[in-house]
N, C-alpha and C. Protein backbone atom coordinates (compact mmCIF):
# COMPACT_ATOMS: atom_id res chain seq x y z
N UNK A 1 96.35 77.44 106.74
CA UNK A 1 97.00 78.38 107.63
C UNK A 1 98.51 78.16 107.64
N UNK A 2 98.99 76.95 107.66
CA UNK A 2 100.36 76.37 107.28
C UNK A 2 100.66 77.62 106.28
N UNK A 3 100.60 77.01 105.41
CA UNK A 3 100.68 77.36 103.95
C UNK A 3 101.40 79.25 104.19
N UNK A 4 100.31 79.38 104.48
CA UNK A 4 100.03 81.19 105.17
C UNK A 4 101.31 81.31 105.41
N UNK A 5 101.18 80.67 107.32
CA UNK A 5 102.77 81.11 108.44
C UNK A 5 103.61 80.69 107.62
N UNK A 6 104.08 80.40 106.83
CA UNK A 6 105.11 79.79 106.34
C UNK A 6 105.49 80.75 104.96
N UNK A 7 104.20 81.34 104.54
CA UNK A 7 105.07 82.24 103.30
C UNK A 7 105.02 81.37 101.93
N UNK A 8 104.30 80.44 102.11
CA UNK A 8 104.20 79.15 101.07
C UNK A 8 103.21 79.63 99.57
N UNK A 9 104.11 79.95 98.55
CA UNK A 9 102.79 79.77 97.08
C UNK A 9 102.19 78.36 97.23
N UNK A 10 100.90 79.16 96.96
CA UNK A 10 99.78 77.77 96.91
C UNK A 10 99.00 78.27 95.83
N UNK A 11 98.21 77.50 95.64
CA UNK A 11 97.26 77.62 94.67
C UNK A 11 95.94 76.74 95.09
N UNK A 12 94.51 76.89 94.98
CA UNK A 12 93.70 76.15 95.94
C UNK A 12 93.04 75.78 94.69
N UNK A 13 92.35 74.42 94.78
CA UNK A 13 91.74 73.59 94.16
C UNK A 13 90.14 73.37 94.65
N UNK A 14 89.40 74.06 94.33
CA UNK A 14 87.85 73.81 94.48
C UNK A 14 87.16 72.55 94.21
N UNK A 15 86.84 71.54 95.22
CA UNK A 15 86.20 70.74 95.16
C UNK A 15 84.53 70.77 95.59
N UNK A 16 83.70 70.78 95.00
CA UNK A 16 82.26 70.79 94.92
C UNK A 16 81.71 69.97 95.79
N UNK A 17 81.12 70.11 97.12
CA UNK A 17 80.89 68.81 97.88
C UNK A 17 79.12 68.61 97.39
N UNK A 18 78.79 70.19 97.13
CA UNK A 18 77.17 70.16 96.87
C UNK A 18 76.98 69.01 95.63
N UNK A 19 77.89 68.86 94.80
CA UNK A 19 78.09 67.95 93.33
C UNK A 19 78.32 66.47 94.14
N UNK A 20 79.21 66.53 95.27
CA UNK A 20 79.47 65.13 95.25
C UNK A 20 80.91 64.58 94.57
N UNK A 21 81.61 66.24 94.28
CA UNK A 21 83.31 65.66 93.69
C UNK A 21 83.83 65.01 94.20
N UNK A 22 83.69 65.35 96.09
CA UNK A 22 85.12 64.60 96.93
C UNK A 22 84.90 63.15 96.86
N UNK A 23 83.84 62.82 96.25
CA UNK A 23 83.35 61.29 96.66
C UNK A 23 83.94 60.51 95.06
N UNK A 24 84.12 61.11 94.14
CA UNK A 24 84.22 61.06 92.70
C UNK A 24 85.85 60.84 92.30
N UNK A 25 86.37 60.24 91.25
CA UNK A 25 87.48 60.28 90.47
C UNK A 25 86.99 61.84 89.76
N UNK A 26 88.21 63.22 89.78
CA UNK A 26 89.63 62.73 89.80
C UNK A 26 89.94 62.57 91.23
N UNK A 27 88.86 63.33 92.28
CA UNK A 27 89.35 63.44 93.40
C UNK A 27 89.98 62.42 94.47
N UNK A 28 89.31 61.52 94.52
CA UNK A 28 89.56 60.04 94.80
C UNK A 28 90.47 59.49 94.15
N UNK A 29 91.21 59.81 93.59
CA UNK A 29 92.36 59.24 92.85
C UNK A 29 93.86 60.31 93.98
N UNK A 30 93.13 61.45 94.48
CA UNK A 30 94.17 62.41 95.57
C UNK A 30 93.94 62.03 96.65
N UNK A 31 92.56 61.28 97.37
CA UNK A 31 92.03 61.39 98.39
C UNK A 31 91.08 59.89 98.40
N UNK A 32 91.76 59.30 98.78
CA UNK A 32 90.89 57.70 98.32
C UNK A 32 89.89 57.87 99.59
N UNK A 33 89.90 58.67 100.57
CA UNK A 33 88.74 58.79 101.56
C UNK A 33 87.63 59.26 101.66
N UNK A 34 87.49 60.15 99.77
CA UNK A 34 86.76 60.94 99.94
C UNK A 34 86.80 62.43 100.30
N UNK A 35 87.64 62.74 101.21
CA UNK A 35 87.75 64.13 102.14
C UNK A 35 88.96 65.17 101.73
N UNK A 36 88.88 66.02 102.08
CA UNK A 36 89.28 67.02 101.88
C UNK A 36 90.08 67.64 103.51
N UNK A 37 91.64 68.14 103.21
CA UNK A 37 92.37 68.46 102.28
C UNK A 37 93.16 67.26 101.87
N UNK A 38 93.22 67.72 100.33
CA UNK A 38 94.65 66.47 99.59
C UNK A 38 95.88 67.91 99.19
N UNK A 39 97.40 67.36 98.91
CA UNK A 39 97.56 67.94 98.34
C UNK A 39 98.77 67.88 97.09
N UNK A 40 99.11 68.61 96.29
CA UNK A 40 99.74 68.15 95.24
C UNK A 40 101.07 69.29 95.14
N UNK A 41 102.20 68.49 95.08
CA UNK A 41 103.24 69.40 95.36
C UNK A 41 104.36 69.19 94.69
N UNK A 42 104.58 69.20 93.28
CA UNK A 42 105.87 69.39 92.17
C UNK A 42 105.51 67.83 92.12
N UNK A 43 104.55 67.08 91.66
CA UNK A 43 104.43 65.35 91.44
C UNK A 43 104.14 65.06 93.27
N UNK A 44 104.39 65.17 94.04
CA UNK A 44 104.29 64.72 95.52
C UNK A 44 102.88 64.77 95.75
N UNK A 45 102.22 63.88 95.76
CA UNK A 45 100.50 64.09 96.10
C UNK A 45 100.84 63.14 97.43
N UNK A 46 99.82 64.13 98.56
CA UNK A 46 99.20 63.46 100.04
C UNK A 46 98.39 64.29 100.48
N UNK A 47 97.60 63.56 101.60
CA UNK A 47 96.19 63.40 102.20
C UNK A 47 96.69 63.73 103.56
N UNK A 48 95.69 64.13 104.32
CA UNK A 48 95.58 64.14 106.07
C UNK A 48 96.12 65.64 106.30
N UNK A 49 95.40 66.29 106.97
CA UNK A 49 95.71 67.55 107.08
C UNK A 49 97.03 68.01 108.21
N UNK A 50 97.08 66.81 109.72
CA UNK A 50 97.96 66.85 110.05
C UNK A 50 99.55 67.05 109.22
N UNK A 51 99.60 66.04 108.95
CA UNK A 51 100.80 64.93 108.16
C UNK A 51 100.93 66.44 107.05
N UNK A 52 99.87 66.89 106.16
CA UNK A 52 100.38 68.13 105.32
C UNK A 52 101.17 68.90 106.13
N UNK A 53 100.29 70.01 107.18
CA UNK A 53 100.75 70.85 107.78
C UNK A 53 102.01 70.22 107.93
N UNK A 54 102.91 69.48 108.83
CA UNK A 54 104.30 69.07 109.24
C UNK A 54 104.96 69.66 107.80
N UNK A 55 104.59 68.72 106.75
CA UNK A 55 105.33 68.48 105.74
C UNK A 55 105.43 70.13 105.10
N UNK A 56 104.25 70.81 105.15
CA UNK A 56 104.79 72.37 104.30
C UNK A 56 105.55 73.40 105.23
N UNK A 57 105.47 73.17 106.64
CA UNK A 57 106.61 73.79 107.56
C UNK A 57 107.74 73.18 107.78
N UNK A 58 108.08 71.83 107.05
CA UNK A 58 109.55 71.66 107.33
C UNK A 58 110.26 71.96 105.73
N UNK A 59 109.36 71.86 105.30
CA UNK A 59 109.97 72.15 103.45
C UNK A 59 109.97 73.73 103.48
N UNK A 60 109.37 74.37 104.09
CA UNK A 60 109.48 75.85 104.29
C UNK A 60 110.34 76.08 105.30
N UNK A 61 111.05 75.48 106.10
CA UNK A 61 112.24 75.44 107.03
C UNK A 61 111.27 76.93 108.00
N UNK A 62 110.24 76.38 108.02
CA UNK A 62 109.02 77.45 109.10
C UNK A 62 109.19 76.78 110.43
N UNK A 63 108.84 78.04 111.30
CA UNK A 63 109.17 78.01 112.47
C UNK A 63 107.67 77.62 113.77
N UNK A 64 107.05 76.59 113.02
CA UNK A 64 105.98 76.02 113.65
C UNK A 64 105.91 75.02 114.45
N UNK A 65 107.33 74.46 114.12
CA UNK A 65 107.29 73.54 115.53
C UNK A 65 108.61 73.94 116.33
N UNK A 66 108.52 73.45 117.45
CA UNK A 66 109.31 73.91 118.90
C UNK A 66 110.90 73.36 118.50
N UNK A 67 112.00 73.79 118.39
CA UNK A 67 113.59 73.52 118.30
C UNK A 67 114.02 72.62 119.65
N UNK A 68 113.37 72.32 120.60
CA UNK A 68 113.79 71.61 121.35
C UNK A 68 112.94 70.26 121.48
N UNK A 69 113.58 69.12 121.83
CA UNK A 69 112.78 67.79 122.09
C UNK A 69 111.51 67.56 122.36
N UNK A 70 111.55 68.33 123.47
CA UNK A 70 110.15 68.42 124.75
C UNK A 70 108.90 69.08 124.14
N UNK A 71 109.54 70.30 123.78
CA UNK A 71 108.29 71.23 122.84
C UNK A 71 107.92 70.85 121.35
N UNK A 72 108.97 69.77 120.89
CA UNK A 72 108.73 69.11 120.21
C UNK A 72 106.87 67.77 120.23
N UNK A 73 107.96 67.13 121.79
CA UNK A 73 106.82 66.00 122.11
C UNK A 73 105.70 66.83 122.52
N UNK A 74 105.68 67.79 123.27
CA UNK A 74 104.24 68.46 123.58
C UNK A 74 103.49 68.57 122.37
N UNK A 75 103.94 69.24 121.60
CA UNK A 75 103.29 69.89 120.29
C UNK A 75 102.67 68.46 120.07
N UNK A 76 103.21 67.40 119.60
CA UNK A 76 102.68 66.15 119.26
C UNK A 76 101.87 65.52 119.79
N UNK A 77 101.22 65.80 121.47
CA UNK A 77 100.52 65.29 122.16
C UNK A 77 99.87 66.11 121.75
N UNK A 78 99.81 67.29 122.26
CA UNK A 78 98.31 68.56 121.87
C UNK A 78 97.61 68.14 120.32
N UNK A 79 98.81 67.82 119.27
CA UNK A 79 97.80 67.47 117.72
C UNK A 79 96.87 66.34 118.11
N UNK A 80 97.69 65.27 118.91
CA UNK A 80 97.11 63.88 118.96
C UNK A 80 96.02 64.04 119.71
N UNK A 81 95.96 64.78 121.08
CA UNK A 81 94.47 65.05 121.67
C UNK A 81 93.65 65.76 120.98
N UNK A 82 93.77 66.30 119.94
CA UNK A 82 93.42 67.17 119.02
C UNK A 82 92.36 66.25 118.13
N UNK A 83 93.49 65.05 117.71
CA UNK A 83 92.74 64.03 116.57
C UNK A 83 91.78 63.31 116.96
N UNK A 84 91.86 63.18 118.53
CA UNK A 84 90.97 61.81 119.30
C UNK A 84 90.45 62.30 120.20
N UNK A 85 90.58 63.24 120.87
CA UNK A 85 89.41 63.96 122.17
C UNK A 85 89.10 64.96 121.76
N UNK A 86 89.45 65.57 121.04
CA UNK A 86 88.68 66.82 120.75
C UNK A 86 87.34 67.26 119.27
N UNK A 87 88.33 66.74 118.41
CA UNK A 87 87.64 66.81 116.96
C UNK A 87 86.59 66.14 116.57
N UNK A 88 87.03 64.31 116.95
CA UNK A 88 85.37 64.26 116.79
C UNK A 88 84.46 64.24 117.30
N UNK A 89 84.22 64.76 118.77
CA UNK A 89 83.00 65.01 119.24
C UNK A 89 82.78 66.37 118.96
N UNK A 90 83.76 67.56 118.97
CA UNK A 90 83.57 68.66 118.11
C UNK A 90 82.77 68.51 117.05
N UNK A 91 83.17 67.79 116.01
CA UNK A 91 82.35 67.58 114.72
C UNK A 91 80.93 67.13 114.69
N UNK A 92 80.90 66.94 115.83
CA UNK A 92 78.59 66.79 116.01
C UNK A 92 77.95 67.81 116.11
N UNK A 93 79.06 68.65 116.63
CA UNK A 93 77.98 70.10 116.50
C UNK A 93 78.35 70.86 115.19
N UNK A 94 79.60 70.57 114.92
CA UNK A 94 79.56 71.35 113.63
C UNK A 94 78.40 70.88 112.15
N UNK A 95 78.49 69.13 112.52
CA UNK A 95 77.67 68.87 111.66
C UNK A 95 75.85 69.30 111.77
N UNK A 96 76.13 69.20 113.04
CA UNK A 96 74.03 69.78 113.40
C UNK A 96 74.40 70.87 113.36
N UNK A 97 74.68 72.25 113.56
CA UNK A 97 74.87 74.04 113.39
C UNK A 97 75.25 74.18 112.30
N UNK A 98 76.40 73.53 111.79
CA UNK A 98 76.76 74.08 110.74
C UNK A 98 76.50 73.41 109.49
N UNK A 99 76.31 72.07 109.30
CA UNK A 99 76.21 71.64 108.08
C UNK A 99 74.85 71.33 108.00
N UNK A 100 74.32 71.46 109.20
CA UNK A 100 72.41 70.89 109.64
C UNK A 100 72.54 69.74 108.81
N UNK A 101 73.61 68.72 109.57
CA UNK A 101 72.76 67.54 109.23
C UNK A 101 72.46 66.93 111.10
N UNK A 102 71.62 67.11 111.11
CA UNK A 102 70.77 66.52 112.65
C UNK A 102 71.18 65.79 113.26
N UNK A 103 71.68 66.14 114.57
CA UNK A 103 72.44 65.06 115.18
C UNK A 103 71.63 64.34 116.45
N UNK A 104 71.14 63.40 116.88
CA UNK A 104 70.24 63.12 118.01
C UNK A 104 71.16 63.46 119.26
N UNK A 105 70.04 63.84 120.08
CA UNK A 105 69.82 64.82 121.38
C UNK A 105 71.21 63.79 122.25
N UNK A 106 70.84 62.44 122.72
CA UNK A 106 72.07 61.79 123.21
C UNK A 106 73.43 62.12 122.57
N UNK A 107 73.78 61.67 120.99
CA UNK A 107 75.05 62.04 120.46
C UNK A 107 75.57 63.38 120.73
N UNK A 108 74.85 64.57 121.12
CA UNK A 108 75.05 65.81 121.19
C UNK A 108 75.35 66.26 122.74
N UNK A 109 74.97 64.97 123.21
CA UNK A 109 75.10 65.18 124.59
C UNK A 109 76.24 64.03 125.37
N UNK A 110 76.52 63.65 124.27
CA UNK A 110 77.97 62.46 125.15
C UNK A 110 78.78 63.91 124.38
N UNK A 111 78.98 64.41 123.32
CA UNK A 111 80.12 65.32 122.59
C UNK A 111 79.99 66.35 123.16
N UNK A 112 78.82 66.59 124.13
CA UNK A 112 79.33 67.75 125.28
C UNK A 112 80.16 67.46 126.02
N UNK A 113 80.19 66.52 126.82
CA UNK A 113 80.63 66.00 127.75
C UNK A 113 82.21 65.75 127.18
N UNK A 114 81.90 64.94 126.41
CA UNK A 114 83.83 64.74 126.14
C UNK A 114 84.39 66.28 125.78
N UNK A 115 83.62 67.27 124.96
CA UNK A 115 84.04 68.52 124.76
C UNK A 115 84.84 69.19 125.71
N UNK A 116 83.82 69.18 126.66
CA UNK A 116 83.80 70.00 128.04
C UNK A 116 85.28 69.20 128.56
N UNK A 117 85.48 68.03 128.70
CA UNK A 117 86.54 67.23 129.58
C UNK A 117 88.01 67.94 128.71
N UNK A 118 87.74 67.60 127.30
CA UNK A 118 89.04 68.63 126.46
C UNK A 118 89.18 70.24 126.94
N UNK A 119 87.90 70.51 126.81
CA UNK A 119 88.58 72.03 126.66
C UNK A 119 88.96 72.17 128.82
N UNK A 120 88.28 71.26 129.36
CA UNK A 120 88.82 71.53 130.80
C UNK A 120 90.84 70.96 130.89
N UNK A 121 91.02 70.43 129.72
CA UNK A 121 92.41 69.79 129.63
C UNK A 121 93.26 70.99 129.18
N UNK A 122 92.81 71.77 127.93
CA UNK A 122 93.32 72.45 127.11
C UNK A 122 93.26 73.42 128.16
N UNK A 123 92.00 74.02 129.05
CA UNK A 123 92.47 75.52 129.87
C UNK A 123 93.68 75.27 130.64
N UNK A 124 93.57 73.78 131.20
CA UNK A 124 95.14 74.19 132.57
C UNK A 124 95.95 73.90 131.56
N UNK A 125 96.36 73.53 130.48
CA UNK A 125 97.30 74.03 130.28
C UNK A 125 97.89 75.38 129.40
N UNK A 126 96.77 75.91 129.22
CA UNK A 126 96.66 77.35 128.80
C UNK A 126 96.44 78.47 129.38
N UNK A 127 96.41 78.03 130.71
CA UNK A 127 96.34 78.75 132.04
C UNK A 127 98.08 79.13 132.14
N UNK A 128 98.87 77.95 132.22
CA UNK A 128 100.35 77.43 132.06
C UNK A 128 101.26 78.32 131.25
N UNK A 129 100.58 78.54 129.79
CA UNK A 129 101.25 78.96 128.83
C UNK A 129 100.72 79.33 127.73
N UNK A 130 101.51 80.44 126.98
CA UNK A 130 100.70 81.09 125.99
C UNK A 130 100.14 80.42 124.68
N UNK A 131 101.05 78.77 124.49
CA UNK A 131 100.37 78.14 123.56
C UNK A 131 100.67 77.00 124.04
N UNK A 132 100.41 76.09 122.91
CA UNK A 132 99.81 74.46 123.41
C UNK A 132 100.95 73.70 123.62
N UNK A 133 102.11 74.27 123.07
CA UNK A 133 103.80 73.57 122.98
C UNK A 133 104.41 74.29 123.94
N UNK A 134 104.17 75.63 124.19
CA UNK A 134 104.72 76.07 125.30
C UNK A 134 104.45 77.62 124.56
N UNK A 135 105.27 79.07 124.46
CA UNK A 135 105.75 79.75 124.59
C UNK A 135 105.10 80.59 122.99
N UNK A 136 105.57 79.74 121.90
CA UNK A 136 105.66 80.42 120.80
C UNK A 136 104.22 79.33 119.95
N UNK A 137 103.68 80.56 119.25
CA UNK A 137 102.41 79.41 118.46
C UNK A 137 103.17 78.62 117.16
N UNK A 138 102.42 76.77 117.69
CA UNK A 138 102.85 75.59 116.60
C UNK A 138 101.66 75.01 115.80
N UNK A 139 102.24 74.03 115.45
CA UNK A 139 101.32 73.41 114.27
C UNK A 139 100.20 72.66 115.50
N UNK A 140 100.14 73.11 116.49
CA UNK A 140 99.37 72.25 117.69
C UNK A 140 98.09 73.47 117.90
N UNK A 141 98.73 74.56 117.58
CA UNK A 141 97.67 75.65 117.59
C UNK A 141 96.48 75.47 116.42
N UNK A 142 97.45 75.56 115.29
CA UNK A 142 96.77 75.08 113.83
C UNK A 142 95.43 74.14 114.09
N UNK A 143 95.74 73.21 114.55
CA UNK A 143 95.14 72.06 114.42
C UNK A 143 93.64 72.24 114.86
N UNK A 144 93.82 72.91 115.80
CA UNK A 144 92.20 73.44 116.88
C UNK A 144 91.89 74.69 115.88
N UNK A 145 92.29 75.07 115.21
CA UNK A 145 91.74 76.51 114.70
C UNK A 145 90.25 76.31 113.91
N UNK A 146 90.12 75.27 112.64
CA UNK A 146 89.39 74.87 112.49
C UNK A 146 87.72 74.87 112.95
N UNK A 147 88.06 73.60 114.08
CA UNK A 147 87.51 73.48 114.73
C UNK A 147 85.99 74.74 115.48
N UNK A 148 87.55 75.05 116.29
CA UNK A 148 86.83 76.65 117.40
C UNK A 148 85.95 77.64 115.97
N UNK A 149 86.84 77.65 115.23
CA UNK A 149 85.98 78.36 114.02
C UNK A 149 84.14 78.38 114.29
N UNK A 150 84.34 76.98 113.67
CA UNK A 150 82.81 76.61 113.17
C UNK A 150 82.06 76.65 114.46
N UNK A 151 82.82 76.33 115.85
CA UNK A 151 81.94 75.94 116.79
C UNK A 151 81.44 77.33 117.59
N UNK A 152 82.89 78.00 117.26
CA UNK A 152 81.92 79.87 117.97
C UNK A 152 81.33 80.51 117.13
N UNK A 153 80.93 80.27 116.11
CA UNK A 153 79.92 80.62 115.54
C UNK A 153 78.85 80.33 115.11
N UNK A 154 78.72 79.09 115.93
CA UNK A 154 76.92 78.44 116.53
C UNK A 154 76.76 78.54 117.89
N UNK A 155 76.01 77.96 118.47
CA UNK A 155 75.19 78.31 119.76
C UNK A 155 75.58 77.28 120.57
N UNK A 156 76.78 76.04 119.95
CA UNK A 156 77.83 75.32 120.92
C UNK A 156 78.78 76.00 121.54
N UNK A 157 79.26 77.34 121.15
CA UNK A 157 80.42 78.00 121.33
C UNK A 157 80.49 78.33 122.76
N UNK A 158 79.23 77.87 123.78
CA UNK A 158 79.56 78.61 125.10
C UNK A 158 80.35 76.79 125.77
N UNK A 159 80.24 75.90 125.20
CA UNK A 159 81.17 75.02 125.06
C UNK A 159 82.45 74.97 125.16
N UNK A 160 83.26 75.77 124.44
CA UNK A 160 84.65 75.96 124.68
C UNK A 160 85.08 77.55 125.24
N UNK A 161 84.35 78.77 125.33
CA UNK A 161 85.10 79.81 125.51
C UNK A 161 84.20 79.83 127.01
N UNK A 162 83.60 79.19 127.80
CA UNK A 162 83.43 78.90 128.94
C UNK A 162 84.73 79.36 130.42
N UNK A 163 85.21 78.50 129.47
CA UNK A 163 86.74 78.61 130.10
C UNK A 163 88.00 79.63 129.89
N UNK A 164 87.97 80.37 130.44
CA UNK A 164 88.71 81.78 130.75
C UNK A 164 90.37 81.50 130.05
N UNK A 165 91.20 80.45 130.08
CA UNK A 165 92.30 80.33 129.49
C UNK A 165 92.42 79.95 127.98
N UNK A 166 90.90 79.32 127.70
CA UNK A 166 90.70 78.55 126.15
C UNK A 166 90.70 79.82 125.37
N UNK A 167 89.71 81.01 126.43
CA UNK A 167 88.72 81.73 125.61
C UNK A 167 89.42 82.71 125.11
N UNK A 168 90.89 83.55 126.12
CA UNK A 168 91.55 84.25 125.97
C UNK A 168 93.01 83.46 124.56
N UNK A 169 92.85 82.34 124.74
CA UNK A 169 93.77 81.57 123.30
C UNK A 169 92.88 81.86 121.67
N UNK A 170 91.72 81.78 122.00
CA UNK A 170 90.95 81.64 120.78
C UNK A 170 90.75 83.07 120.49
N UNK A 171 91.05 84.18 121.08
CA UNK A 171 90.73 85.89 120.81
C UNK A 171 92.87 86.10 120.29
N UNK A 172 93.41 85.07 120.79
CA UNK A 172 94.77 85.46 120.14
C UNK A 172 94.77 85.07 119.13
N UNK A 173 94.47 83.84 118.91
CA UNK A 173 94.88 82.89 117.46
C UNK A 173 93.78 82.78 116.25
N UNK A 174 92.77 83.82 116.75
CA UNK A 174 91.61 84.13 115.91
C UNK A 174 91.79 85.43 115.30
N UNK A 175 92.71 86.48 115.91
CA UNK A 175 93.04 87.55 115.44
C UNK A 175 94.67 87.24 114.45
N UNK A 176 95.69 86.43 114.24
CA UNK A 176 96.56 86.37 113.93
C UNK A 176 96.18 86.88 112.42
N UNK A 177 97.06 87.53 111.99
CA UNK A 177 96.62 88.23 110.11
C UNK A 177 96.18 86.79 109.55
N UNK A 178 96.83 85.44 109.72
CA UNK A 178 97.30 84.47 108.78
C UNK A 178 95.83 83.70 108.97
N UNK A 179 95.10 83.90 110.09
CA UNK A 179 93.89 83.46 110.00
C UNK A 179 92.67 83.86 109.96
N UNK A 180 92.89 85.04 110.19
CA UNK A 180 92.22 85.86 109.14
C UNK A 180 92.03 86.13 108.40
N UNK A 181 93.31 85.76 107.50
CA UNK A 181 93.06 85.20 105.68
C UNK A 181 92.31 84.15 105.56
N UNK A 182 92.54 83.21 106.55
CA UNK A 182 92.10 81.80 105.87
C UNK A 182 90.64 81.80 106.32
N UNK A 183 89.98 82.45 107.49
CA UNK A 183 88.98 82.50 107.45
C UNK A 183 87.89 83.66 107.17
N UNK A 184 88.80 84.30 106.14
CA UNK A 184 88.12 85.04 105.20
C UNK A 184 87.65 86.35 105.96
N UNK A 185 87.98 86.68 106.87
CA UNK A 185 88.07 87.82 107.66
C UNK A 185 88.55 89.18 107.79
């Protein structure tokens, strides 16, 4: 989606997970973790999808993060609750709905719970303001897009759009053209 807001030529690299590439040399030679996204940029190869996104909106002199300090540090807290309260208990349901690999009834039920505590974090402050940095959508928006994807379109989704400020963010930033490309829409 970076890539997108930013106006960025890309070119996408198909990795086979049904094969077992990401786990394989050459890929592991881009991605020593295994995972996906890596990326490769005039000789510049890196990993972590955060750390990308930054790097193709400041080389695109894109307007995804906030010009002032504060909306700066916000943006950086919203990714970071992003990386550690939100995503991976998110990712239990994506993995049982969406990837069906089976997740037991407890694990599915502590990643409600922390779910529910995020997205009760994310409404007041989206109650507050039209995005997660403040005013204008950042790479803090990006970060959850993912996510909300896979999860409103299983039968976790009354999980996050529960909440009247999340639910009205995810009908903005789900309609944007740029993610609607990316999620094939």
């Amino acid at each position: 989606m970076t890539l997108v807001e930013t106006g960025t030529p890309f070119e996408l690299a198909v990795v086979d997970f049904a094969k077992g590439e990401h786990k394989q040399p050459p890929h592991t030679t881009r991605q020593p973790f295994g995972q996906v996204p890596a990326l490769e940029d005039d000789g510049f190869e890196m990993y972590e999808s955060r750390a990308m996104a930054r790097y193709i909106n400041r080389k695109a002199n894109g307007n995804l993060e906030p010009s002032d300090l504060q909306g700066r540090a916000r943006m950086e807290q919203w990714i970071s609750i992003e990386g550690a309260n939100f995503s991976p208990h998110a990712m239990k349901f994506v993995y049982h709905h969406v990837f069906k690999r089976p997740q037991e009834e407890a694990v599915l039920e502590l990643a409600a719970q922390k779910v529910d505590l995020a997205t009760q974090v994310l409404d007041a402050r989206l109650a507050q303001s039209q995005y997660l940095a403040g005013p204008e959508f950042s790479l803090a928006d990006v970060c959850y897009l993912p996510y909300f994807e896979y999860i409103t379109g299983s039968p976790a989704k009354d999980l996050l759009l529960k909440r009247p400020a999340v639910a009205d963010w995810w009908q903005r930033v789900s309609e944007r053209p740029s993610w609607r490309k990316v999620a094939g829409r």
